[in-house]
Protein backbone atom coordinates (compact mmCIF):
# COMPACT_ATOMS: atom_id res chain seq x y z
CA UNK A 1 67.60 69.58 103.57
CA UNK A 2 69.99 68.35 101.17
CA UNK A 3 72.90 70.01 101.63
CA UNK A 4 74.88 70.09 104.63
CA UNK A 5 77.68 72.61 107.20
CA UNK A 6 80.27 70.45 105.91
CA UNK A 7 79.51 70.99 102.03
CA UNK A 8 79.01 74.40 102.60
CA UNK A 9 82.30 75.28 104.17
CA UNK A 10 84.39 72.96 101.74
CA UNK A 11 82.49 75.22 99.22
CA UNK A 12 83.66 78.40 100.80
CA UNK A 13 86.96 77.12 101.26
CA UNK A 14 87.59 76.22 97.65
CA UNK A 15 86.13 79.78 96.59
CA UNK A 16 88.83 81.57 99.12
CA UNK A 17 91.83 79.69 97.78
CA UNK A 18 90.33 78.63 94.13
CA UNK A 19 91.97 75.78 95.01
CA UNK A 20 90.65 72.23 96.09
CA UNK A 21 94.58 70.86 97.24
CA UNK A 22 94.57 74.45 99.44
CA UNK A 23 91.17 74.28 100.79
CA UNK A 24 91.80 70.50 102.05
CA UNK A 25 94.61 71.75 103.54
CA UNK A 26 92.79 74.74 105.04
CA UNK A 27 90.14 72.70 106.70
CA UNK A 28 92.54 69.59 107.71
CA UNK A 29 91.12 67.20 105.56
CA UNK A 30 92.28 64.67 102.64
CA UNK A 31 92.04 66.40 98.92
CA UNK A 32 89.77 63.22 97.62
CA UNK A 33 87.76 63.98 100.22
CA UNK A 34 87.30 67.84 99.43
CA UNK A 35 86.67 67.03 95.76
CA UNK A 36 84.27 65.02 96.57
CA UNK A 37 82.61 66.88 98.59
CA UNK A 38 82.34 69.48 96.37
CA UNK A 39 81.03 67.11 93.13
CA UNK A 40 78.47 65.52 95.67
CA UNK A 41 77.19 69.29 96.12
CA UNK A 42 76.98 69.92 92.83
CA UNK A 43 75.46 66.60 91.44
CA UNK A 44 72.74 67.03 94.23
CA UNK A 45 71.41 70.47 92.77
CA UNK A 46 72.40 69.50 89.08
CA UNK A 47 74.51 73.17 88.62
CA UNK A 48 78.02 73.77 88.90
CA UNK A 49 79.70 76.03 91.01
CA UNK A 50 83.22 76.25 89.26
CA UNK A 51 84.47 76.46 85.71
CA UNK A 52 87.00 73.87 85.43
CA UNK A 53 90.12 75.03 83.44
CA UNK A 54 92.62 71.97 84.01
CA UNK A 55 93.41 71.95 87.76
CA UNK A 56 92.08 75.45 87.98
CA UNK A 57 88.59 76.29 89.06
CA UNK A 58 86.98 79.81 88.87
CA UNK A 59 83.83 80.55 90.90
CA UNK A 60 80.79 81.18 88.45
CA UNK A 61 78.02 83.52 88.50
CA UNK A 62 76.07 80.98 90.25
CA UNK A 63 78.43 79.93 92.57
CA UNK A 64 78.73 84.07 93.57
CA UNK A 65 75.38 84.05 94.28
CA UNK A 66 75.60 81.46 96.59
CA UNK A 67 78.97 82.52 98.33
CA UNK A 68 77.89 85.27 100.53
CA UNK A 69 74.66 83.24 101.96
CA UNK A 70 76.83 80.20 102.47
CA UNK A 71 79.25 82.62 104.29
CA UNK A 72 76.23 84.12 106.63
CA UNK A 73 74.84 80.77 107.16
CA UNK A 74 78.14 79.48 108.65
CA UNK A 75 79.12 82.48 110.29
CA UNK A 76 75.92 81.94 112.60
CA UNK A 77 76.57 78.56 112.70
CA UNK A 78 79.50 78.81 114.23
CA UNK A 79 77.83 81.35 116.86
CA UNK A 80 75.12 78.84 117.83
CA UNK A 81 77.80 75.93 118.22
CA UNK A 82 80.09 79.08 120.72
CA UNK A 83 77.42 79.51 122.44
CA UNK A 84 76.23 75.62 122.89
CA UNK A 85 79.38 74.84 123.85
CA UNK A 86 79.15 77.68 126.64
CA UNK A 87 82.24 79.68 125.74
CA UNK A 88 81.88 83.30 126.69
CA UNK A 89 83.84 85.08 124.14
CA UNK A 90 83.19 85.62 120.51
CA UNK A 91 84.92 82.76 118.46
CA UNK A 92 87.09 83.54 115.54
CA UNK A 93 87.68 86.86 113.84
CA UNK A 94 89.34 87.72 110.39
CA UNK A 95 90.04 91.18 110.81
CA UNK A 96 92.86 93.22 107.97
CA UNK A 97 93.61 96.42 108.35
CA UNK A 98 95.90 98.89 106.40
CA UNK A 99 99.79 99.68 107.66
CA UNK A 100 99.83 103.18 109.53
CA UNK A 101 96.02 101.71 110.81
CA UNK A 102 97.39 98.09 111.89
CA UNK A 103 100.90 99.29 113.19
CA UNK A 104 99.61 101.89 115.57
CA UNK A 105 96.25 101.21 116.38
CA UNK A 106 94.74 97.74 115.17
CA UNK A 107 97.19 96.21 116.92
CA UNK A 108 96.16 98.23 120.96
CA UNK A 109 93.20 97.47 120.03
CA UNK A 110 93.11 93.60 119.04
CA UNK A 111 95.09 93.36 122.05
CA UNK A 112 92.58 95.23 124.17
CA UNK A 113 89.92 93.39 122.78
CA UNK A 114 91.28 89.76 123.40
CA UNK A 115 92.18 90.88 127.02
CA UNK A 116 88.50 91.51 127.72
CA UNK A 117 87.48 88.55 125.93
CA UNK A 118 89.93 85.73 126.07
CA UNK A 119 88.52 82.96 124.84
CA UNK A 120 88.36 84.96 121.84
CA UNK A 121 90.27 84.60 118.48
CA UNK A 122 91.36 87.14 116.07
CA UNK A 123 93.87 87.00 112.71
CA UNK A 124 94.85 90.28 112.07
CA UNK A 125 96.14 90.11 108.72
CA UNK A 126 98.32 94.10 107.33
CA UNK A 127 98.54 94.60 103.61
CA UNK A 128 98.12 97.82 101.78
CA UNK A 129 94.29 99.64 101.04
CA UNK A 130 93.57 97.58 97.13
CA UNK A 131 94.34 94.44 99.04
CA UNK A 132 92.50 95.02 102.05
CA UNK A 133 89.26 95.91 99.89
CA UNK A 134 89.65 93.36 97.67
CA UNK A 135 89.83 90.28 100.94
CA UNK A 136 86.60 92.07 102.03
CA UNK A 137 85.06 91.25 98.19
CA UNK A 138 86.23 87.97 98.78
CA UNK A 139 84.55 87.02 101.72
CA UNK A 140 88.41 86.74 103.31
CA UNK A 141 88.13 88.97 106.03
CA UNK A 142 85.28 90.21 108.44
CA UNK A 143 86.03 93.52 108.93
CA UNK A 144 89.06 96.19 107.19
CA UNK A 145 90.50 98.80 108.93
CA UNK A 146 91.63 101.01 105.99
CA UNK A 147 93.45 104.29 106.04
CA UNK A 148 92.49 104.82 101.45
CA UNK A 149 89.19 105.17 99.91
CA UNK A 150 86.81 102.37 98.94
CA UNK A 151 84.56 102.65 96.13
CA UNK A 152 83.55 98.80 95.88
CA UNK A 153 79.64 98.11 95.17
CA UNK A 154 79.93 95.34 97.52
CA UNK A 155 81.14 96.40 100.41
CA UNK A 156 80.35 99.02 102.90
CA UNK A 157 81.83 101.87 104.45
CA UNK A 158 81.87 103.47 107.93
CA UNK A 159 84.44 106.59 108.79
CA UNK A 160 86.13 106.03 111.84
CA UNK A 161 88.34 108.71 112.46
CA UNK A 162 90.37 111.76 110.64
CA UNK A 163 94.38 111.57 109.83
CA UNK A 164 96.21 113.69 107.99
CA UNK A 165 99.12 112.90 106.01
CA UNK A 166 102.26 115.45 106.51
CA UNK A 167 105.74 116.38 104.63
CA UNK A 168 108.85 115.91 106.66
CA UNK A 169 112.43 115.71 106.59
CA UNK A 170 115.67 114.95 108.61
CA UNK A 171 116.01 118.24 111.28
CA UNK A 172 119.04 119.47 109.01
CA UNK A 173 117.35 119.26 105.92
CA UNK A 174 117.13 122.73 103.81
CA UNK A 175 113.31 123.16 104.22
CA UNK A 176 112.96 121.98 107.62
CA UNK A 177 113.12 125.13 109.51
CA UNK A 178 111.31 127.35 107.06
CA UNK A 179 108.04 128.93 107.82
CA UNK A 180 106.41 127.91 104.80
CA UNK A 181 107.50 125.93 102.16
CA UNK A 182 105.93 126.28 98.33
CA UNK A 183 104.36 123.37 95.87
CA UNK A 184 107.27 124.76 93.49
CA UNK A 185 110.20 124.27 96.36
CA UNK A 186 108.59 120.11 97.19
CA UNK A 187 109.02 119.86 93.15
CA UNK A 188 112.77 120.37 93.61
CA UNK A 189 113.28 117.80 96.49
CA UNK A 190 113.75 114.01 96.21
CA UNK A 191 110.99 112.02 97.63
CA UNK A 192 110.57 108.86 99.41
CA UNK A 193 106.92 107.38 98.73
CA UNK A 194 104.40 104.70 99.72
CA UNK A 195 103.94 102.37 97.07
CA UNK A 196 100.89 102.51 94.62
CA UNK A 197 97.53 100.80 95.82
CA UNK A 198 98.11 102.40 99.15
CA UNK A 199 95.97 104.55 101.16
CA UNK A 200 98.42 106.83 102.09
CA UNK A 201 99.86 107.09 98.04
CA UNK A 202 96.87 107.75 97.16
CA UNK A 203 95.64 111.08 99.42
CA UNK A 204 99.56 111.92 98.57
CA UNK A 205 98.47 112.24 94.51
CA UNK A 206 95.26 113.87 94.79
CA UNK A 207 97.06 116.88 96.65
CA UNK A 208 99.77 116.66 93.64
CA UNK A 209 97.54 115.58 90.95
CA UNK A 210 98.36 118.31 88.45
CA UNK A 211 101.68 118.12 89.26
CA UNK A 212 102.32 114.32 90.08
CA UNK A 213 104.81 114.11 86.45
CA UNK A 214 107.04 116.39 88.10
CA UNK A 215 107.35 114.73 91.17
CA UNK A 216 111.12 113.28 91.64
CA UNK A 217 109.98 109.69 93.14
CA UNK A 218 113.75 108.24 94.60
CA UNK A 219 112.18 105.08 96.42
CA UNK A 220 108.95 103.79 96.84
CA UNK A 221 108.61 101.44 100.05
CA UNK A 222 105.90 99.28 101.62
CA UNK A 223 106.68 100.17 105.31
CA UNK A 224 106.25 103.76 106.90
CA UNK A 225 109.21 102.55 109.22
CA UNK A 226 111.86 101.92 105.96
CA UNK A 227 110.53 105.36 104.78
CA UNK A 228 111.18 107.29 108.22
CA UNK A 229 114.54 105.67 107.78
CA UNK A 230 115.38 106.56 104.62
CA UNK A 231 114.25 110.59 104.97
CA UNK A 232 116.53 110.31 108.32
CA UNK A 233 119.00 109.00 105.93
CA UNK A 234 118.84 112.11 103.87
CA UNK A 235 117.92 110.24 101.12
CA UNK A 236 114.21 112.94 100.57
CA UNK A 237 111.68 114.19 102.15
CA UNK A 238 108.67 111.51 102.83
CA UNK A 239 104.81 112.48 103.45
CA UNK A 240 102.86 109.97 105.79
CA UNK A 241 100.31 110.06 108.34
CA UNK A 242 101.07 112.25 111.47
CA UNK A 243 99.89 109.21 113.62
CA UNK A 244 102.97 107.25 112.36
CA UNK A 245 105.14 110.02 112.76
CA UNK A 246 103.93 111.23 116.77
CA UNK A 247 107.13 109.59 118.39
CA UNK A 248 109.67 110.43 115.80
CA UNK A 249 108.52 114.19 116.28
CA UNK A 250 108.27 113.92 119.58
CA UNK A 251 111.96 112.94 119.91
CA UNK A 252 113.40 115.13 117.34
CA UNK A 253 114.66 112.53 115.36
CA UNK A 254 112.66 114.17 112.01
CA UNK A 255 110.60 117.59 111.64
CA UNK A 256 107.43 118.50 109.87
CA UNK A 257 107.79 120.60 106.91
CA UNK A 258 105.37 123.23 106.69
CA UNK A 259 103.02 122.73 103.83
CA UNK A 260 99.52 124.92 104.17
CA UNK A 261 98.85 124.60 100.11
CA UNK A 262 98.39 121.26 100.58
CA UNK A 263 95.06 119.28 101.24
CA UNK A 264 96.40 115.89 102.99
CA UNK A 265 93.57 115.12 105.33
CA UNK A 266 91.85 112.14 104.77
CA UNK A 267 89.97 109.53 106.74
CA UNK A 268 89.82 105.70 108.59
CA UNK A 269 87.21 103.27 108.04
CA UNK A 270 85.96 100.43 108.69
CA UNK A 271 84.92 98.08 106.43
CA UNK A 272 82.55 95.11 105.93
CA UNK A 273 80.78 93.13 102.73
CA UNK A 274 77.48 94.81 102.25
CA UNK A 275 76.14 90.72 102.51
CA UNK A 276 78.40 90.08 105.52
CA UNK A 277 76.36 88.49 108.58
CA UNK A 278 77.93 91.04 111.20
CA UNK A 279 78.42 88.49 114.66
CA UNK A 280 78.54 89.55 118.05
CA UNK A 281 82.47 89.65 117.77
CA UNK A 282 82.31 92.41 115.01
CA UNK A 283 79.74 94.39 116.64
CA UNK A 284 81.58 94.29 119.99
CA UNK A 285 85.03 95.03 118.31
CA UNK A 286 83.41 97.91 116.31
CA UNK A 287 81.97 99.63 119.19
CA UNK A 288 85.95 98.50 121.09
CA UNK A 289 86.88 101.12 118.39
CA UNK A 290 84.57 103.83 118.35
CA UNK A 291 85.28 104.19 122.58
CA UNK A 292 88.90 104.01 121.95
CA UNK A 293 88.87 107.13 119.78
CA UNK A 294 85.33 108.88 121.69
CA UNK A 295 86.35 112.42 121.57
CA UNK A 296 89.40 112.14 119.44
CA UNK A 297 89.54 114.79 116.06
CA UNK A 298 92.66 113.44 114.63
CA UNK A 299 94.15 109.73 114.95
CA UNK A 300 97.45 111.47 116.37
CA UNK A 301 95.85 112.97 119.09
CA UNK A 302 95.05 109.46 120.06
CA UNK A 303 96.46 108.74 123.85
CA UNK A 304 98.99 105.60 122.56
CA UNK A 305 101.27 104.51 124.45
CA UNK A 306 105.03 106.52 123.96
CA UNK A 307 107.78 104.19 121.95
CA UNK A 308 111.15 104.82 122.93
């Protein structure tokens, strides 16, 4: 064979962080020797991997073809070295899941899942829906926990569990104690948003799609927590999943705003590169999942534990 682990993880590396300085600092090792690992590669197979734009290099068509089988190929590598070595958990885990899915349930259940298995590793890594799906494209992450749709060609798709998204306010605001509150009357109000390329922005637009250019938009924010502040504030009226809203309406501290004309159900996932060697660790955290919401309709009916 004429290629060997090493090359094929330095390759990897470099295709992550399109980078040779950042893989060799990735994988502890000296940037001449990463280069050269890479050219050595190369020369032996007479193809290149990379285009070469200065110090920039850009993964080929070639070099995608190969990414995903040198990703499998280590990936079971590194099960047959765990399990050599006689280690009883599951090695190391890339796992990213979206914000109202990784601040009130990835985290349990990483927890959970490194309690029963600790000599286990997992990075749990929180960004928004586009980034989430785009990691899993990039061979970045194992598995996504994502509360937005995917449409990628490359990766795969598995519903979890329902959510719904809901409207609320501050428990003295105007609408708060009404019975039923009109499309026309959430026109009116000030609103404090999720920013674009989230899950929970977009189920928010396709239940105001016709109507989105009269939305008043005050703030857009990254964080569900800023926005519960900001509606408490009195700044608007927000709309995010009932799951990250439980405690909050539970102490009083904001109110749902009754909204039947709108459609803001939606769906978690999980997701996973169509190519993507699924290990022992996956399928064990998967099925850590499925038994942690057996039973469940909605992710707010979820037993979590109460915050104060």
């Amino acid at each position: 064979m004429k290629f060997s682990l090493r090359q094929l993880e330095i390759f990897v590396a470099i295709s992550r962080t399109a980078s040779v300085s950042r893989a060799a600092d990735d994988l502890s090792l000296s940037q001449s020797a990463t280069s050269t690992a890479l050219s050595e590669l190369e020369r032996q197979f007479d193809l290149q991997l990379f285009d070469r734009g200065g110090k920039a290099l850009r993964i080929n068509e070639t070099g995608l073809q190969l990414l995903p089988r040198a990703v499998e190929l280590l990936d079971r590598a590194k099960e047959i070295e765990h399990l050599l070595q006689g280690h009883a958990g599951f090695g190391h885990m890339r796992i990213g899941a979206t914000l109202t899915v990784g601040n009130y349930l990835a985290t349990i259940l990483v927890a959970k899942f490194l309690q029963d298995h600790p000599e286990s590793r997992i990075q749990l890594q929180v960004h928004n829906t586009q980034t989430i799906v785009q990691q899993i494209a990039n061979h970045e992450l194992d598995l996504g926990l994502i509360e937005g749709d995917c449409n990628h060609p490359d990766i795969a798709v598995q519903p979890w569990i329902a959510d719904e998204l809901v409207v609320f306010g501050a428990p003295n605001h105007p609408l708060a104690n009404q019975k039923q509150v009109s499309v026309e009357q959430l026109l009116q109000e000030p609103w404090i948003l999720r920013e674009k390329g989230s899950g929970t922005r977009e189920t928010f637009d396709k239940a105001f799609h016709s109507m989105h250019s009269r939305l008043k938009i005050r703030l857009e924010l990254e964080h569900t927590e800023a926005i519960k502040r900001a509606v408490e504030s009195g700044l608007g009226i927000g709309c995010i999943s009932r799951l990250a809203l439980k405690d909050a309406f539970r102490r009083g501290s904001l109110v749902p705003i009754a909204t039947p004309s709108l459609d803001l159900s939606r769906n978690f996932y999980f997701l996973w590169h169509k190519q993507k060697y699924q290990t022992t660790g996956m399928r064990e955290f998967l099925a850590l999942c499925n038994a942690f919401t057996a039973g469940v309709t909605r992710s707010d009916l979820v037993n979590l534990p109460d915050v104060a």
